[in-house]
C-alpha atoms as a PDB file:
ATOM      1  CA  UNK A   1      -5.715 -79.497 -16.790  1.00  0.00           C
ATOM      2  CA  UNK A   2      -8.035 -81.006 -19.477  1.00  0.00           C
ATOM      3  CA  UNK A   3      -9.766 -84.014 -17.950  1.00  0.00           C
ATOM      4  CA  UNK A   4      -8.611 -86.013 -21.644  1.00  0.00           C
ATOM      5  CA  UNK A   5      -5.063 -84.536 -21.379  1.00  0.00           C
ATOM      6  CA  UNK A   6      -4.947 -85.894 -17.857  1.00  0.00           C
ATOM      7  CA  UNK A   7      -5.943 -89.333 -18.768  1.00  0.00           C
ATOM      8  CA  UNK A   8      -3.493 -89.731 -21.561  1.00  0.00           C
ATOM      9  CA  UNK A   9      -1.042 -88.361 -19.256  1.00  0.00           C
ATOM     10  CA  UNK A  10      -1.883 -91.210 -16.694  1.00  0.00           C
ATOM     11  CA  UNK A  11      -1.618 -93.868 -19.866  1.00  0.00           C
ATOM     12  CA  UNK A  12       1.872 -92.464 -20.844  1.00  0.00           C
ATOM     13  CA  UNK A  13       2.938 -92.449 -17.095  1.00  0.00           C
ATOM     14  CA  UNK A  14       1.133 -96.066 -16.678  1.00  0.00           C
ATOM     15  CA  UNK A  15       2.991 -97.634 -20.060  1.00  0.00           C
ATOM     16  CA  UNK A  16       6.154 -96.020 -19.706  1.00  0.00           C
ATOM     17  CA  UNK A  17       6.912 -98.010 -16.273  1.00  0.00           C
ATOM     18  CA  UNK A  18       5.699-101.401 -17.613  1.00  0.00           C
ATOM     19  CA  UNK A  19       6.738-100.992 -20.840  1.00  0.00           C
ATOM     20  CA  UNK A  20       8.836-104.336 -21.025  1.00  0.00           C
ATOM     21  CA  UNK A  21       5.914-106.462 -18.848  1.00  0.00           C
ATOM     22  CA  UNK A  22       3.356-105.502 -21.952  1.00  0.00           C
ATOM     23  CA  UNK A  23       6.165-106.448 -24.650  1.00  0.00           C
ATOM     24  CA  UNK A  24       6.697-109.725 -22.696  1.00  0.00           C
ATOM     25  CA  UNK A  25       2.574-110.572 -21.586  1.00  0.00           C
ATOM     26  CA  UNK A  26       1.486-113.966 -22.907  1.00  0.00           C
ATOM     27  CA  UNK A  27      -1.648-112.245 -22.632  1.00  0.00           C
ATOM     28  CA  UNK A  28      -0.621-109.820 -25.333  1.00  0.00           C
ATOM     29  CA  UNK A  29       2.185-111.657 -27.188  1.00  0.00           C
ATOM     30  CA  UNK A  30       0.470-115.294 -27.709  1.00  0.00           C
ATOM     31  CA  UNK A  31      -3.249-114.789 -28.146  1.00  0.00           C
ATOM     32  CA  UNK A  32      -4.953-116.998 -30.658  1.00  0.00           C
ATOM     33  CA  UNK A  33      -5.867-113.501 -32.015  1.00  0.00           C
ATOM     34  CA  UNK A  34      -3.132-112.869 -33.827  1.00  0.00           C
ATOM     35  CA  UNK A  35      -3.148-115.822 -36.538  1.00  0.00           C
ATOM     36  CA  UNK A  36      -6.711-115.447 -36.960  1.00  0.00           C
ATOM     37  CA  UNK A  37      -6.222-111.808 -38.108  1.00  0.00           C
ATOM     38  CA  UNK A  38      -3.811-112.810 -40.436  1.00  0.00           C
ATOM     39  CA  UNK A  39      -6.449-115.129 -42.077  1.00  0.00           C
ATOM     40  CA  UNK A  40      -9.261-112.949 -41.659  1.00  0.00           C
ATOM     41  CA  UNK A  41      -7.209-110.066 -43.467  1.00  0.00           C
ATOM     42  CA  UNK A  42      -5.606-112.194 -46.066  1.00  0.00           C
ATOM     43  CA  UNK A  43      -2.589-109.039 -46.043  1.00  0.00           C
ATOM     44  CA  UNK A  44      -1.508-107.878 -49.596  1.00  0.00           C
ATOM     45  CA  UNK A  45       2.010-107.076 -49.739  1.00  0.00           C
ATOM     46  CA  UNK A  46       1.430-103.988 -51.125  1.00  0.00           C
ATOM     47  CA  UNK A  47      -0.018-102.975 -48.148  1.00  0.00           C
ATOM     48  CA  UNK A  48       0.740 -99.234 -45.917  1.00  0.00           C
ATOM     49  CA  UNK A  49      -0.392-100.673 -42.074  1.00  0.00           C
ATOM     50  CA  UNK A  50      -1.366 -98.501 -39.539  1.00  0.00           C
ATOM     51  CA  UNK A  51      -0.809 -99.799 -35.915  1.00  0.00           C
ATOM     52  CA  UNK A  52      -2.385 -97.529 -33.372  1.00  0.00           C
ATOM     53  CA  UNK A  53      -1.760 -98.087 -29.855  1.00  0.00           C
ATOM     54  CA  UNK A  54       0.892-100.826 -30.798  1.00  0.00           C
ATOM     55  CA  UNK A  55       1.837-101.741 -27.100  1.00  0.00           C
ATOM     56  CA  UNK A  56       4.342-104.114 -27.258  1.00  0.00           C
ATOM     57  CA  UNK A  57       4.264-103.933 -31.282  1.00  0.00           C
ATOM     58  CA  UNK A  58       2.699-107.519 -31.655  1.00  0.00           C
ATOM     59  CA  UNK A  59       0.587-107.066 -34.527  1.00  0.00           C
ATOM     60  CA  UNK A  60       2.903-105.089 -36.103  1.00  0.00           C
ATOM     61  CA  UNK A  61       5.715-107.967 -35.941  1.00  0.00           C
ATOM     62  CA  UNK A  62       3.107-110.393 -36.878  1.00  0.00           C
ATOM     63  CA  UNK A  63       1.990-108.183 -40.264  1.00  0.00           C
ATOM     64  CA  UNK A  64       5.172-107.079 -41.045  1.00  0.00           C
ATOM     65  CA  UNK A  65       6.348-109.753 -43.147  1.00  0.00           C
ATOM     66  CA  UNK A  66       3.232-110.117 -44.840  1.00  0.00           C
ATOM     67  CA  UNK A  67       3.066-106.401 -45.896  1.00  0.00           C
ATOM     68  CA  UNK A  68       4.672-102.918 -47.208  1.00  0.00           C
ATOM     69  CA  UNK A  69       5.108-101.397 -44.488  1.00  0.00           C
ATOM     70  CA  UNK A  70       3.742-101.162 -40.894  1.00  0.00           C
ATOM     71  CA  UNK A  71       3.248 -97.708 -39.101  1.00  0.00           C
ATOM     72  CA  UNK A  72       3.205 -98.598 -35.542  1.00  0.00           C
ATOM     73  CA  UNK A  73       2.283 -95.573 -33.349  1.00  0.00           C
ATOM     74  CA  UNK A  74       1.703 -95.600 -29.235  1.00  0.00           C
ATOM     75  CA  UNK A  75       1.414 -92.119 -26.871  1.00  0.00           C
ATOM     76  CA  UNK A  76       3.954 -93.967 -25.316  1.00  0.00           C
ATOM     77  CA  UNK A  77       7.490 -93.623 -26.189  1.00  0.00           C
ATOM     78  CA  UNK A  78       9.312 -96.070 -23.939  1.00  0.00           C
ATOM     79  CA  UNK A  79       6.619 -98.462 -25.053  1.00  0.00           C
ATOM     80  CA  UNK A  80       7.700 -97.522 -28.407  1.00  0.00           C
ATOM     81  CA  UNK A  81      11.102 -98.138 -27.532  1.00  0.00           C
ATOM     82  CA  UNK A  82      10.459-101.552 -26.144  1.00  0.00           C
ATOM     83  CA  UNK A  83       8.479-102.510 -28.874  1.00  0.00           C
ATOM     84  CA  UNK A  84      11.016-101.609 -31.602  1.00  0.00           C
ATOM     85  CA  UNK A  85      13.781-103.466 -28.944  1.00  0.00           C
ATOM     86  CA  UNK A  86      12.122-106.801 -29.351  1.00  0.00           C
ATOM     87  CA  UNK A  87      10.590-106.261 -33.358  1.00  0.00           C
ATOM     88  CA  UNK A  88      14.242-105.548 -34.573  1.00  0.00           C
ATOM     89  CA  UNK A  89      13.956-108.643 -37.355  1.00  0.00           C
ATOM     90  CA  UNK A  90      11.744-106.714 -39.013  1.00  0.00           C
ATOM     91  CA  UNK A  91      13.142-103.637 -41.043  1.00  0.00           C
ATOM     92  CA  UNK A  92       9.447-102.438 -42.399  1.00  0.00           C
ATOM     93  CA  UNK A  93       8.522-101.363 -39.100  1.00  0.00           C
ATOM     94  CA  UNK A  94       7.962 -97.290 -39.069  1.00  0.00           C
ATOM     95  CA  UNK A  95       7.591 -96.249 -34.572  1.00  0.00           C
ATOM     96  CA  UNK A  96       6.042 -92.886 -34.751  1.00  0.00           C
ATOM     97  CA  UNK A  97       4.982 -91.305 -31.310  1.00  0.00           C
ATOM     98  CA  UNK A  98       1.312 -90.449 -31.537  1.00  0.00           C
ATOM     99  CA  UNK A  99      -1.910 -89.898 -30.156  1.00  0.00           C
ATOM    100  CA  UNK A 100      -5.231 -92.697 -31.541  1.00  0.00           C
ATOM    101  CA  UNK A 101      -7.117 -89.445 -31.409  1.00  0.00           C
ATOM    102  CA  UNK A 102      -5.283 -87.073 -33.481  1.00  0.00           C
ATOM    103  CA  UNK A 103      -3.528 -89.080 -35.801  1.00  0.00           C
ATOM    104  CA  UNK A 104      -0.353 -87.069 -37.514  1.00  0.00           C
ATOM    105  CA  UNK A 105      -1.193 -89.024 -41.048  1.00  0.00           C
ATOM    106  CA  UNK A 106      -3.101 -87.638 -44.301  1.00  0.00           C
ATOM    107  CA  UNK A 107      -6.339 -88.756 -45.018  1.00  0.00           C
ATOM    108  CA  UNK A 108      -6.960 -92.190 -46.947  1.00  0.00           C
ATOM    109  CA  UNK A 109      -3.301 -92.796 -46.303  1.00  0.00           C
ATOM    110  CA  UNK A 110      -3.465 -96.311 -45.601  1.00  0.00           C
ATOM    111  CA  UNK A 111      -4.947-100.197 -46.546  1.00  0.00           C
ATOM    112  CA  UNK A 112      -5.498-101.483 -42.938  1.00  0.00           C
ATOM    113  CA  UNK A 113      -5.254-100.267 -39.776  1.00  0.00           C
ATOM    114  CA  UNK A 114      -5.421-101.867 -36.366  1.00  0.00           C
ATOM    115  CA  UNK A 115      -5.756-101.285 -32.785  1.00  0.00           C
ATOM    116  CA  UNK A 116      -5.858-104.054 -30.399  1.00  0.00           C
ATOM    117  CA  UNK A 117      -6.374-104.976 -26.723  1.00  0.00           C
ATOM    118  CA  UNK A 118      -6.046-100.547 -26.287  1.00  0.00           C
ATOM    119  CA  UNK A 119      -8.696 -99.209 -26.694  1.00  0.00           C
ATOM    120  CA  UNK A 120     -10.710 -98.941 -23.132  1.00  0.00           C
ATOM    121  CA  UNK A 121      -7.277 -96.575 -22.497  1.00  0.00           C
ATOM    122  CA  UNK A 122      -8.941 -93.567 -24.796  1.00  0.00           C
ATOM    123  CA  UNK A 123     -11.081 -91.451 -23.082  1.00  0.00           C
ATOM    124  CA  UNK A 124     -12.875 -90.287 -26.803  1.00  0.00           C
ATOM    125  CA  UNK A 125     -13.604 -93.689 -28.242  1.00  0.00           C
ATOM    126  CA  UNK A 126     -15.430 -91.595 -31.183  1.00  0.00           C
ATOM    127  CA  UNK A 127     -12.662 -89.201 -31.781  1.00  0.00           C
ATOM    128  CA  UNK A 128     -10.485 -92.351 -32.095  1.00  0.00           C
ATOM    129  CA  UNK A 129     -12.922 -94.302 -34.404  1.00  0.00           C
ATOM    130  CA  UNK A 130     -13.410 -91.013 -37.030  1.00  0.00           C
ATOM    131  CA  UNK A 131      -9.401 -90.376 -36.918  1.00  0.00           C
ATOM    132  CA  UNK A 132      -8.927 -94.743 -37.889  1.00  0.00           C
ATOM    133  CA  UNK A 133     -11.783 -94.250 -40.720  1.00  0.00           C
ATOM    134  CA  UNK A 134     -10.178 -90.631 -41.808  1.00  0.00           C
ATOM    135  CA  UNK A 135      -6.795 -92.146 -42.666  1.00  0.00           C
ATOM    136  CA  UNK A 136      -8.366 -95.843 -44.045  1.00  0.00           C
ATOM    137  CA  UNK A 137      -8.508 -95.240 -48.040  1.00  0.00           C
ATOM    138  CA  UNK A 138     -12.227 -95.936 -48.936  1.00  0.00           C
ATOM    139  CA  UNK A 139     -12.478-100.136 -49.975  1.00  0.00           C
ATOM    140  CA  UNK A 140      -9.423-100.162 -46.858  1.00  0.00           C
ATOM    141  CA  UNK A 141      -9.837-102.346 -43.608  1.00  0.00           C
ATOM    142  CA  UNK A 142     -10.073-101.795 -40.009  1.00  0.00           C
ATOM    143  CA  UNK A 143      -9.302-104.814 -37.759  1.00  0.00           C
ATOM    144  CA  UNK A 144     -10.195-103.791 -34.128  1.00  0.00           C
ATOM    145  CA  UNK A 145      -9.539-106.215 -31.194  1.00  0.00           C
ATOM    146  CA  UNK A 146     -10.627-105.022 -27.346  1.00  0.00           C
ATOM    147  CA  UNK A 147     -11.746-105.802 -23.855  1.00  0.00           C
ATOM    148  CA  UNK A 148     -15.521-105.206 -23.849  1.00  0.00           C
ATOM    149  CA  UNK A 149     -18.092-104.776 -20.990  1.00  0.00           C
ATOM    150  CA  UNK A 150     -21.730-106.641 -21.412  1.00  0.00           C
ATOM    151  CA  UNK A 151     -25.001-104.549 -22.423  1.00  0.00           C
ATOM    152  CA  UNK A 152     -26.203-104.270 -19.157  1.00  0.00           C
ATOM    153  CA  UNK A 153     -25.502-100.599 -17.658  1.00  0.00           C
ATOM    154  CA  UNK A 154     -24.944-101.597 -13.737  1.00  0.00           C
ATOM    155  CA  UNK A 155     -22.523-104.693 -14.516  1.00  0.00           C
ATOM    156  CA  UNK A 156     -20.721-102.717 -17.183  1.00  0.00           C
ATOM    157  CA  UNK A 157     -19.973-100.462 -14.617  1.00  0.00           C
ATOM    158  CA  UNK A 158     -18.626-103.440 -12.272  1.00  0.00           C
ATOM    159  CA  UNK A 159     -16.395-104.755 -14.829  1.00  0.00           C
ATOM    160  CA  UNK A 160     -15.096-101.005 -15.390  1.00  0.00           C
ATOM    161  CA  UNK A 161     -14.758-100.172 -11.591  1.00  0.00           C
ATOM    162  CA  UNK A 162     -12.576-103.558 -11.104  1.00  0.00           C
ATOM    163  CA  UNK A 163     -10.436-102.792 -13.919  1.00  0.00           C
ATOM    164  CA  UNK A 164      -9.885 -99.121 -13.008  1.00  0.00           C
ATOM    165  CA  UNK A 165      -8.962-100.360  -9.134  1.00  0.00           C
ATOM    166  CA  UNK A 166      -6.484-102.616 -10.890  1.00  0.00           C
ATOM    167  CA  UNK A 167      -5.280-100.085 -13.440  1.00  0.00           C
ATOM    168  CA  UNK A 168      -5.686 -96.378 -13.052  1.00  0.00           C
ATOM    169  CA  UNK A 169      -5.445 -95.898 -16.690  1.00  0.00           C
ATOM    170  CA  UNK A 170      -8.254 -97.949 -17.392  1.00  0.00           C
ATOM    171  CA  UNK A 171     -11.031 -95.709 -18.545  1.00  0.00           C
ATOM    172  CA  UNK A 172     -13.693 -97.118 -19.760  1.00  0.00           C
ATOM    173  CA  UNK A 173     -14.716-100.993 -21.696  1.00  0.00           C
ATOM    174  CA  UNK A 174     -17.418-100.048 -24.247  1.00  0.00           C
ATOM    175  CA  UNK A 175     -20.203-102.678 -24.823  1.00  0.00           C
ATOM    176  CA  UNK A 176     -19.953-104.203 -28.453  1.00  0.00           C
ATOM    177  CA  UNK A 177     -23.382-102.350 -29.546  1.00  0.00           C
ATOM    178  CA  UNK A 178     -21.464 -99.237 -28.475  1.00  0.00           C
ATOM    179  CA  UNK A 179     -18.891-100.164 -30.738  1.00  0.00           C
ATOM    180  CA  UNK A 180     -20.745-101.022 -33.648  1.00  0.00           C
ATOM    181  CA  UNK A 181     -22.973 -97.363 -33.391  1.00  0.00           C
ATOM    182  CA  UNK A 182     -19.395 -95.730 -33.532  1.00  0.00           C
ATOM    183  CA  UNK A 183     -17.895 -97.704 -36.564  1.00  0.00           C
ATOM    184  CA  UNK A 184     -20.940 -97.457 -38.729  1.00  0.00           C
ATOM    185  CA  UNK A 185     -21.557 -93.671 -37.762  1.00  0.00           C
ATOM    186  CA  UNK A 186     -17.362 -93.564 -39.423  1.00  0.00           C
ATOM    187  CA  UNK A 187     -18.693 -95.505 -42.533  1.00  0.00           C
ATOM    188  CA  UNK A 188     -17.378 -98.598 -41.027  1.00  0.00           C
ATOM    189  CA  UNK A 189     -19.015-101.753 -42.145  1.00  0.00           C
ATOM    190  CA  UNK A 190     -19.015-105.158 -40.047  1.00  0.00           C
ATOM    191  CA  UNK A 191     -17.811-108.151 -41.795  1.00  0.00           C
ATOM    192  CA  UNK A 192     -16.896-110.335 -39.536  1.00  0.00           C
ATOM    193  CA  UNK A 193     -16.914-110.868 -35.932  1.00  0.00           C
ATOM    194  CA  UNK A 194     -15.846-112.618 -32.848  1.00  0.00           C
ATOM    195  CA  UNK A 195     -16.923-112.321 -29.497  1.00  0.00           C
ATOM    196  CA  UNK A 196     -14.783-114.356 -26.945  1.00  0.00           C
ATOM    197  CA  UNK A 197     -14.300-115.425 -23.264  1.00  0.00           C
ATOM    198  CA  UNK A 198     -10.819-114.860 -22.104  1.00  0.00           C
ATOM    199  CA  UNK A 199      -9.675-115.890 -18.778  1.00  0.00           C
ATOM    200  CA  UNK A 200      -6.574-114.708 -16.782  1.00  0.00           C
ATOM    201  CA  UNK A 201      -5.044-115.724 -14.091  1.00  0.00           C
ATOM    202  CA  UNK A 202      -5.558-113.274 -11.317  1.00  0.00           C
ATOM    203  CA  UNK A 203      -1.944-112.672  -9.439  1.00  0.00           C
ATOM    204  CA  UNK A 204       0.128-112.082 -12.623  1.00  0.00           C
ATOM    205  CA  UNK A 205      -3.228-109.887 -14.137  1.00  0.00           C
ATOM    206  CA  UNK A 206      -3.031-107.605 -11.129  1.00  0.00           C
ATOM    207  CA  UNK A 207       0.269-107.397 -10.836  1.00  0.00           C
ATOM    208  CA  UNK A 208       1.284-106.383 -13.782  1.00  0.00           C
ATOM    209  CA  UNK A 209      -0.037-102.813 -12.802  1.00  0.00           C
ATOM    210  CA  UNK A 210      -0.396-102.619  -9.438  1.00  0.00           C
ATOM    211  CA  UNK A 211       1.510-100.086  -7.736  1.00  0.00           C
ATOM    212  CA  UNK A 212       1.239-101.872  -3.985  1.00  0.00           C
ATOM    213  CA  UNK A 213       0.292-104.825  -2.091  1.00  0.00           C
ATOM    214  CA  UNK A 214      -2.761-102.886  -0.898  1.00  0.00           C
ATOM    215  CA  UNK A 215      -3.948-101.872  -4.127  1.00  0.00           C
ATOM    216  CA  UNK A 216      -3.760-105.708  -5.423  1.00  0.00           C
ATOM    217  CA  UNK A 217      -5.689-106.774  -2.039  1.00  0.00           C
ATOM    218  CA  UNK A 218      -8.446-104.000  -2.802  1.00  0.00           C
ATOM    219  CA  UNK A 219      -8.999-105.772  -6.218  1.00  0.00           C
ATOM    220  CA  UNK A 220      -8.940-108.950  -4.995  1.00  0.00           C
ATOM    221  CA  UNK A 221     -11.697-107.696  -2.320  1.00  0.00           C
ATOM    222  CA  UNK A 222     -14.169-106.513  -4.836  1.00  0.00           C
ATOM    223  CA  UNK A 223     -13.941-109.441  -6.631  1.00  0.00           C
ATOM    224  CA  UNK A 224     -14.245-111.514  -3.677  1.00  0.00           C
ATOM    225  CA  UNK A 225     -17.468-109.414  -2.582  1.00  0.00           C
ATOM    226  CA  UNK A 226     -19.359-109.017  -5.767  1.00  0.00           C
ATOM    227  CA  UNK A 227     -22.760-110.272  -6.303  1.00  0.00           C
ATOM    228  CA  UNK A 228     -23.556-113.968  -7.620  1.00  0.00           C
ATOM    229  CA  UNK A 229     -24.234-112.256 -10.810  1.00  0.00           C
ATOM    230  CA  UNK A 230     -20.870-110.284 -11.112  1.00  0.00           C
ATOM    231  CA  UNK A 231     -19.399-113.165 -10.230  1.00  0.00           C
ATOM    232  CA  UNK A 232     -20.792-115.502 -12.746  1.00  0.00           C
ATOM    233  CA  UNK A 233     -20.151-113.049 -15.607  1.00  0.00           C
ATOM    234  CA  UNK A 234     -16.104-112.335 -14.738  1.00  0.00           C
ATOM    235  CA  UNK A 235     -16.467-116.244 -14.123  1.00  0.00           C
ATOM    236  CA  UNK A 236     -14.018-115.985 -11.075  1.00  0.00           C
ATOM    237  CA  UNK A 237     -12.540-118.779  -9.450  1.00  0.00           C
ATOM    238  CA  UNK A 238     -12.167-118.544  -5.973  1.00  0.00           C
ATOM    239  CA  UNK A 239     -10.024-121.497  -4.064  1.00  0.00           C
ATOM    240  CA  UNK A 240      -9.503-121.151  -0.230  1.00  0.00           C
ATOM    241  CA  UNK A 241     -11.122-117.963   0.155  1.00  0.00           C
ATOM    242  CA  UNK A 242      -8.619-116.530  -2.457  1.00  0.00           C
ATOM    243  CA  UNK A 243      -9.113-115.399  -6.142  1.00  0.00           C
ATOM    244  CA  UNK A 244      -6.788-117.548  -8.598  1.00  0.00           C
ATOM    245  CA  UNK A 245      -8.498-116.776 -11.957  1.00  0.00           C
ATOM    246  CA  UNK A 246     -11.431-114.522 -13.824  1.00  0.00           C
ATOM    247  CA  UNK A 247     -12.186-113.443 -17.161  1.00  0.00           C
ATOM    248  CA  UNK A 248     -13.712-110.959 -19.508  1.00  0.00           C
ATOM    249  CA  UNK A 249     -15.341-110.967 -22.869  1.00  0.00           C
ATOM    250  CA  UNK A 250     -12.798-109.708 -25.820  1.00  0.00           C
ATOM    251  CA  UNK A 251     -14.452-108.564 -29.447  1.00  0.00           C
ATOM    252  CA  UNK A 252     -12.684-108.649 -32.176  1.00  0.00           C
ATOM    253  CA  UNK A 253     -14.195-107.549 -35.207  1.00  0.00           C
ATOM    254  CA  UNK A 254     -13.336-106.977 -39.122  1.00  0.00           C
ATOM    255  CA  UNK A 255     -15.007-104.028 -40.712  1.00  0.00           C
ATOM    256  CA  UNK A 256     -15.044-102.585 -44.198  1.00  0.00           C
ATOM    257  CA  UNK A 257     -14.713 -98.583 -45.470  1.00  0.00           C
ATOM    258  CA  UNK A 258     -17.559 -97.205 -47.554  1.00  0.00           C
ATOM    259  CA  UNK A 259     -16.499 -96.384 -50.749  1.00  0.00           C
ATOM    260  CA  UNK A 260     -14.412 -98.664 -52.573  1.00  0.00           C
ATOM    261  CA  UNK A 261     -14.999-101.742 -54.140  1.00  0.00           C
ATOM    262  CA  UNK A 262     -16.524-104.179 -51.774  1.00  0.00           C
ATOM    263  CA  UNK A 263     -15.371-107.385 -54.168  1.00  0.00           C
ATOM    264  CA  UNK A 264     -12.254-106.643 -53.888  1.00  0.00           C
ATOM    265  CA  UNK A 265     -11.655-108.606 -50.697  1.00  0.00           C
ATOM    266  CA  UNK A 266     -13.652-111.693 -50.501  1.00  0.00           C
ATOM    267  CA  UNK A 267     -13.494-113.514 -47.224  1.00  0.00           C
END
């Protein structure tokens, strides 16, 4: 089998069983992310919204009433289901089973499109980046929220091999220069930017995927034998020899297409 077909069908098998545990994640549902896109984005109810990779549909429920209409797509479709289950208010709302890198849309098809807190799930980040610009209509915006993993190449690789233990369809957190080569190679421009620390609790982080008491102990174990360094960048707490709490850096970022007219969205 294809190594990329593989992953995705790890993701679909991954999502599918936790489907309702994403929908109902404080991590996911209540982030501090979610108003602030709304007034980065200023949304224009004229609007066509592209969700990709909607999870528990959270920023589509949260653009929804502010817009047109919101596309949400996932490779998922009982995450689809659950997110359509708990986003039933909203009647703009368009669930279409699809894949972030091979989008089933015409090109310059829509105003905005989003993908958050999904994207270290795609094993071709650049397919997935050219297929968002490809359907953005030239002037359009891309709002892009995601875990990210720090410059340096041997604790990227930490942070990746902890989350993979934890979640076997984890595939890689890109660094944000990684990100930023990819969006501006996809006529992408940067306009604003956030880069954040964001802290979890460890037992309900590692359980929400875990498949066994052993695999949540062999998490907790790296974590617990990592360097000073590793340590002191996933700032984890450790309290009587156990690990209650950690966190990662998030980016969120706000970027432009080539092409239109750049005035026409001041911020």
């Amino acid at each position: 089998m294809d190594k990329n077909l593989e992953v995705k069908r790890v993701v679909q098998q991954q999502f599918g069983k936790n489907a309702q545990e994403y929908v109902q994640s404080k991590t996911h549902a209540q982030g501090t992310d979610l108003p602030l896109l709304v007034e980065w984005l200023s949304p224009q109810k004229s609007w066509k919204v592209l969700d990709i990779a909607t999870g528990g549909g959270h920023v589509a429920r949260t653009l929804a009433p502010l817009v047109s209409l919101v596309v949400a797509t996932d490779l998922t479709r009982p995450m689809l289901a659950a997110a359509a289950e708990a986003n039933q208010k909203e009647s703009n709302i368009l669930y279409v089973q699809a894949d972030a890198e091979a989008l089933p849309f015409l090109s310059e098809s829509f105003d905005l499109v989003t993908c958050r807190i999904a994207a270290h799930h795609f094993p071709d980040p650049a397919a997935f980046v050219r297929e968002a610009s490809r359907v953005l209509r030239p002037g359009g915006w891309y709002l892009f929220i995601d875990n990210v993993a720090p410059e340096e190449k041997q604790l990227a690789d930490f942070v990746n091999l902890v989350e993979k233990r934890r979640d076997p369809s984890h595939v890689r957190c890109l660094s944000v220069s990684e990100w930023r080569e990819l969006h501006a190679a996809h006529d992408l421009q940067e306009r604003q930017e956030r880069l954040r620390k964001k802290q979890f609790a460890f037992l309900p982080w590692v359980q929400r995927t875990s498949e066994s008491p052993e695999q949540e102990q062999a998490v907790e174990r790296l974590l617990l034998d990592a360097t000073d360094e590793q340590q002191g960048y996933l700032g984890v707490k450790i309290e009587q020899g156990r690990v209650v709490a950690h966190q990662i850096d998030e980016w969120m970022v706000m970027c432009q297409k080539k092409g239109g007219n750049d005035d026409e969205h001041k911020i």
